[in-house]
Protein backbone atom coordinates (compact mmCIF):
# COMPACT_ATOMS: atom_id res chain seq x y z
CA UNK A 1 -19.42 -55.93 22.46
CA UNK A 2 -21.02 -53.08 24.84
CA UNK A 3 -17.66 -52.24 26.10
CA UNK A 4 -16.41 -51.53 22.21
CA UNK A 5 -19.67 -49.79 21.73
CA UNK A 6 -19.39 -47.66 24.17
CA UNK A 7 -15.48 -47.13 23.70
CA UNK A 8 -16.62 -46.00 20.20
CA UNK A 9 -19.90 -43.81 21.28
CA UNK A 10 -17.02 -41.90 23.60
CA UNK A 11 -14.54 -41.60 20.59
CA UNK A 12 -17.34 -39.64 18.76
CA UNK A 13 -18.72 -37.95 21.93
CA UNK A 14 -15.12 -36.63 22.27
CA UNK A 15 -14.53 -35.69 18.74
CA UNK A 16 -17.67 -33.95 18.32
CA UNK A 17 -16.28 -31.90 21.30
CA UNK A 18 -12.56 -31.34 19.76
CA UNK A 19 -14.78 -30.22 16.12
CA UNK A 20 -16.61 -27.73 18.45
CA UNK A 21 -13.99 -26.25 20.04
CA UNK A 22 -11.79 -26.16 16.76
CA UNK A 23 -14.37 -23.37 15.65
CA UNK A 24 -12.44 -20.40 16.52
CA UNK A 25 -8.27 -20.92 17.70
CA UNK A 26 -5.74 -18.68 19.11
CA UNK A 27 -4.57 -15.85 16.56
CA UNK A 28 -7.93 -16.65 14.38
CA UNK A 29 -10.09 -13.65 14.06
CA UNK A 30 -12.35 -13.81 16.81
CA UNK A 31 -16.50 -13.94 15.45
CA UNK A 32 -18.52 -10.03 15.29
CA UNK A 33 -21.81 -10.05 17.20
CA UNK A 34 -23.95 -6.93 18.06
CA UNK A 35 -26.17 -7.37 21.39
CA UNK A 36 -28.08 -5.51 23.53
CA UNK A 37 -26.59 -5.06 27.28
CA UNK A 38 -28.28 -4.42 30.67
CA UNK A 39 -29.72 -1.07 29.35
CA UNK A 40 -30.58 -2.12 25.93
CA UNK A 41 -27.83 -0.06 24.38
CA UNK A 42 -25.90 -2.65 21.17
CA UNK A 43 -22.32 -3.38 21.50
CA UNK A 44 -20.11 -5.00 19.06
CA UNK A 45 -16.74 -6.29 18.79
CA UNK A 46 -15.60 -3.71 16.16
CA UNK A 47 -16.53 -0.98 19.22
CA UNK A 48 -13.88 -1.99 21.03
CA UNK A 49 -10.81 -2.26 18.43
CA UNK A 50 -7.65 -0.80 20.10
CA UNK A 51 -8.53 -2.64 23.55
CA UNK A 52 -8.40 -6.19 24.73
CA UNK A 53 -11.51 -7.52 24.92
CA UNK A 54 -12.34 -10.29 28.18
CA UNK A 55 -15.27 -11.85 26.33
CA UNK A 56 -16.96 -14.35 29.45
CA UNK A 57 -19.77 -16.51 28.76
CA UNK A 58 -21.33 -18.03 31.56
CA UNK A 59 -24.37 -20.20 32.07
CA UNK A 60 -27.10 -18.23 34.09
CA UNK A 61 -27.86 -15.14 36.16
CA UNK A 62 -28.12 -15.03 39.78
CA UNK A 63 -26.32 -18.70 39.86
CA UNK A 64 -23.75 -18.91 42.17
CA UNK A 65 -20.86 -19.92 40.46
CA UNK A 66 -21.99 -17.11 37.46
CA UNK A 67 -22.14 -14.59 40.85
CA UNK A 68 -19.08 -14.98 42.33
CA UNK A 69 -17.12 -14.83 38.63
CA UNK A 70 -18.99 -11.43 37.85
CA UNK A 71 -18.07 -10.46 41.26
CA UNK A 72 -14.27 -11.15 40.68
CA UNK A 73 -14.18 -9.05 37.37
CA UNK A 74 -15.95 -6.42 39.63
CA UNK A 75 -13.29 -6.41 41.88
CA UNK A 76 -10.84 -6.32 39.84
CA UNK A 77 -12.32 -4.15 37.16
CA UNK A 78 -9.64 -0.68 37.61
CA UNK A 79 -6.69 -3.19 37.25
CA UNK A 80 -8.48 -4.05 33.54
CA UNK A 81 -9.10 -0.74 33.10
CA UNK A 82 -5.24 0.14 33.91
CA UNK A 83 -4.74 -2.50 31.05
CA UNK A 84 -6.75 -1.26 28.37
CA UNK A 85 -9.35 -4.00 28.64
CA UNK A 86 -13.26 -4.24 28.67
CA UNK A 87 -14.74 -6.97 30.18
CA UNK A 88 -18.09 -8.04 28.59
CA UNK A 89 -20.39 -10.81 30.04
CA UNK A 90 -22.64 -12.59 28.02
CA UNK A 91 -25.39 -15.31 28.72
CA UNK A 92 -28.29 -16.34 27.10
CA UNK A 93 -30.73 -14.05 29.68
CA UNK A 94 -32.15 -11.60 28.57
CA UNK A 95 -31.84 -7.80 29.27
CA UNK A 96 -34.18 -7.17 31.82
CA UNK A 97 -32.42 -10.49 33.41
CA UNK A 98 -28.85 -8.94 32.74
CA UNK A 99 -30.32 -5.34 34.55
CA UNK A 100 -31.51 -6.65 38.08
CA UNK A 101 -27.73 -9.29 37.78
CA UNK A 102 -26.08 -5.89 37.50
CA UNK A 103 -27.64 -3.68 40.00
CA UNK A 104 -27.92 -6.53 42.78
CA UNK A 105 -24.17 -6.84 42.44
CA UNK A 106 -22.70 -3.27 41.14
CA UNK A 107 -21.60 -4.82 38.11
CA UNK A 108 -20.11 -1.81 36.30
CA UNK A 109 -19.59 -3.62 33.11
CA UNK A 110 -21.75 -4.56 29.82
CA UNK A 111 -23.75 -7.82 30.39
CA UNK A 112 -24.59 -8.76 26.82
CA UNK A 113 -28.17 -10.95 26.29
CA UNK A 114 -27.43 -13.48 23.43
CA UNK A 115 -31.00 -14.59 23.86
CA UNK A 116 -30.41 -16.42 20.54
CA UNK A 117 -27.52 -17.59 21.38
CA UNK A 118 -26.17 -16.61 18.29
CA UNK A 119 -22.66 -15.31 19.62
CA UNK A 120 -22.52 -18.25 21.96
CA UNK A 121 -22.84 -20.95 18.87
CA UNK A 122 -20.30 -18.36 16.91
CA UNK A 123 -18.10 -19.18 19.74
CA UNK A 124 -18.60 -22.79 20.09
CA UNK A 125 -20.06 -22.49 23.58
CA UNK A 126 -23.57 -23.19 23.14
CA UNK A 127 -24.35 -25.90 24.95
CA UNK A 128 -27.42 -27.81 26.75
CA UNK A 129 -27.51 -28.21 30.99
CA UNK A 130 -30.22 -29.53 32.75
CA UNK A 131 -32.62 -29.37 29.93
CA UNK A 132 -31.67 -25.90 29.33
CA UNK A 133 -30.06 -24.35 26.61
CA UNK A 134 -27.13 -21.91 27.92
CA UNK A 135 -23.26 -20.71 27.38
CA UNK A 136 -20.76 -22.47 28.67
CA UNK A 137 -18.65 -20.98 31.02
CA UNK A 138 -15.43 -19.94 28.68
CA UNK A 139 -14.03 -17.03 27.98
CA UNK A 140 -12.40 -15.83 25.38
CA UNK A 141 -9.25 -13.07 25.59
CA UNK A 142 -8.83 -10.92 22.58
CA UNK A 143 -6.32 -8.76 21.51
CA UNK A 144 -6.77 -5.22 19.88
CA UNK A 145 -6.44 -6.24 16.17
CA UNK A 146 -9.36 -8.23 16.74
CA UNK A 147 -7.39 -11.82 17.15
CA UNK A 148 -8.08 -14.30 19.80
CA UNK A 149 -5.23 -14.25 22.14
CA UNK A 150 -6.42 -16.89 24.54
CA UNK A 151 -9.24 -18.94 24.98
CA UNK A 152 -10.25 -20.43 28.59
CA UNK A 153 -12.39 -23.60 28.34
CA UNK A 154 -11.79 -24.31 32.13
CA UNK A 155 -12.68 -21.63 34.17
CA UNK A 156 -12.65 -21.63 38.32
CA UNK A 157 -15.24 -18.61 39.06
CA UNK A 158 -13.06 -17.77 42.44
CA UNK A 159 -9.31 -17.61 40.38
CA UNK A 160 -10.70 -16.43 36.78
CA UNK A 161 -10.15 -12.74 37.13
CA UNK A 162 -7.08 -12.91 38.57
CA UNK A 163 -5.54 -15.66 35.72
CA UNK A 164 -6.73 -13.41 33.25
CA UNK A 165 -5.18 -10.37 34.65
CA UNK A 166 -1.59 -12.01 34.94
CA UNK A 167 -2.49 -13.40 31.32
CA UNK A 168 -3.35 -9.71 29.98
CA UNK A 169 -0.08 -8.54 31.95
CA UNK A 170 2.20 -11.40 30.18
CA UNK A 171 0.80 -10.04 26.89
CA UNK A 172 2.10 -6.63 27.23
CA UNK A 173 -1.19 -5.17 27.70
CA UNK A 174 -1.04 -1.87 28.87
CA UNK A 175 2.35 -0.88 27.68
CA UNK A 176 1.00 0.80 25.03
CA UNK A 177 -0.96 3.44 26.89
């Protein structure tokens, strides 16, 4: 009888999950949000129409899987640019958070503070860790009409930049410059 129970407490655990991620799928419009960044200044999705969008969520500033992800898009970030692509990061931090992330680590991209975590529920990757409530780390790839392209639910901090790179690359971005 436990073994069924829990069999059936995994079924819905799991479903749950597949609901949540169902929220927004490949060629979908991907969700608006306006948030502040680093410096306070509001971005939105509509700001960047006519560019792929890399839109990262990630858990928590300073952590070192979070680090060494913004790090990678740092490295990489003229190869985006080559693309046509802006890379936003957003966690639930908040700006003055987001500033000191950026300037300890030269991040020369908009870290966006969902304190609400408004954009990360829009996204489906709200989520609870450690008795805290942050993003998941996902990020979402989306094209210049505004359409998710690709969405990354498994993400290796180290590789990430580089996948979505050669993903951007496969897409034709860039041609079109």
């Amino acid at each position: 009888m436990h073994r069924s129970l829990f069999a059936l407490l995994i079924f819905l655990a799991l479903g749950a999950t597949a609901l949540a991620s169902e929220q927004i799928t490949v060629g979908q419009s991907a969700p608006e949000f306006e948030l502040p960044d680093q410096d306070g200044q509001l971005h939105s999705l509509e700001d960047y129409r006519d560019q792929w969008v890399v839109l990262y969520f990630y858990p928590k500033d300073e952590t070192p899987g979070c680090t060494t992800e913004a790090c990678e898009f740092r490295d990489n970030i003229f190869a985006f640019k080559a693309l046509n692509a802006q890379i936003l990061g957003v966690s639930l931090d908040d700006v003055e958070s987001h500033q000191k992330f950026a300037e300890n680590h030269g991040l020369p991209f908009p870290l966006l503070a969902d304190t609400r975590g408004q954009a990360a529920e829009a996204y489906g990757v709200k989520t609870k860790m450690f008795g805290m409530t942050v993003a998941k780390r996902q990020t979402f790839l989306i094209g210049p009409d505004g359409t998710l392209a690709k969405h990354y639910t498994k993400v290796k901090p180290a590789e990430h930049s580089a996948q979505v790179l050669a993903d951007l690359k496969a897409l034709g971005a860039g041609k079109n410059l």
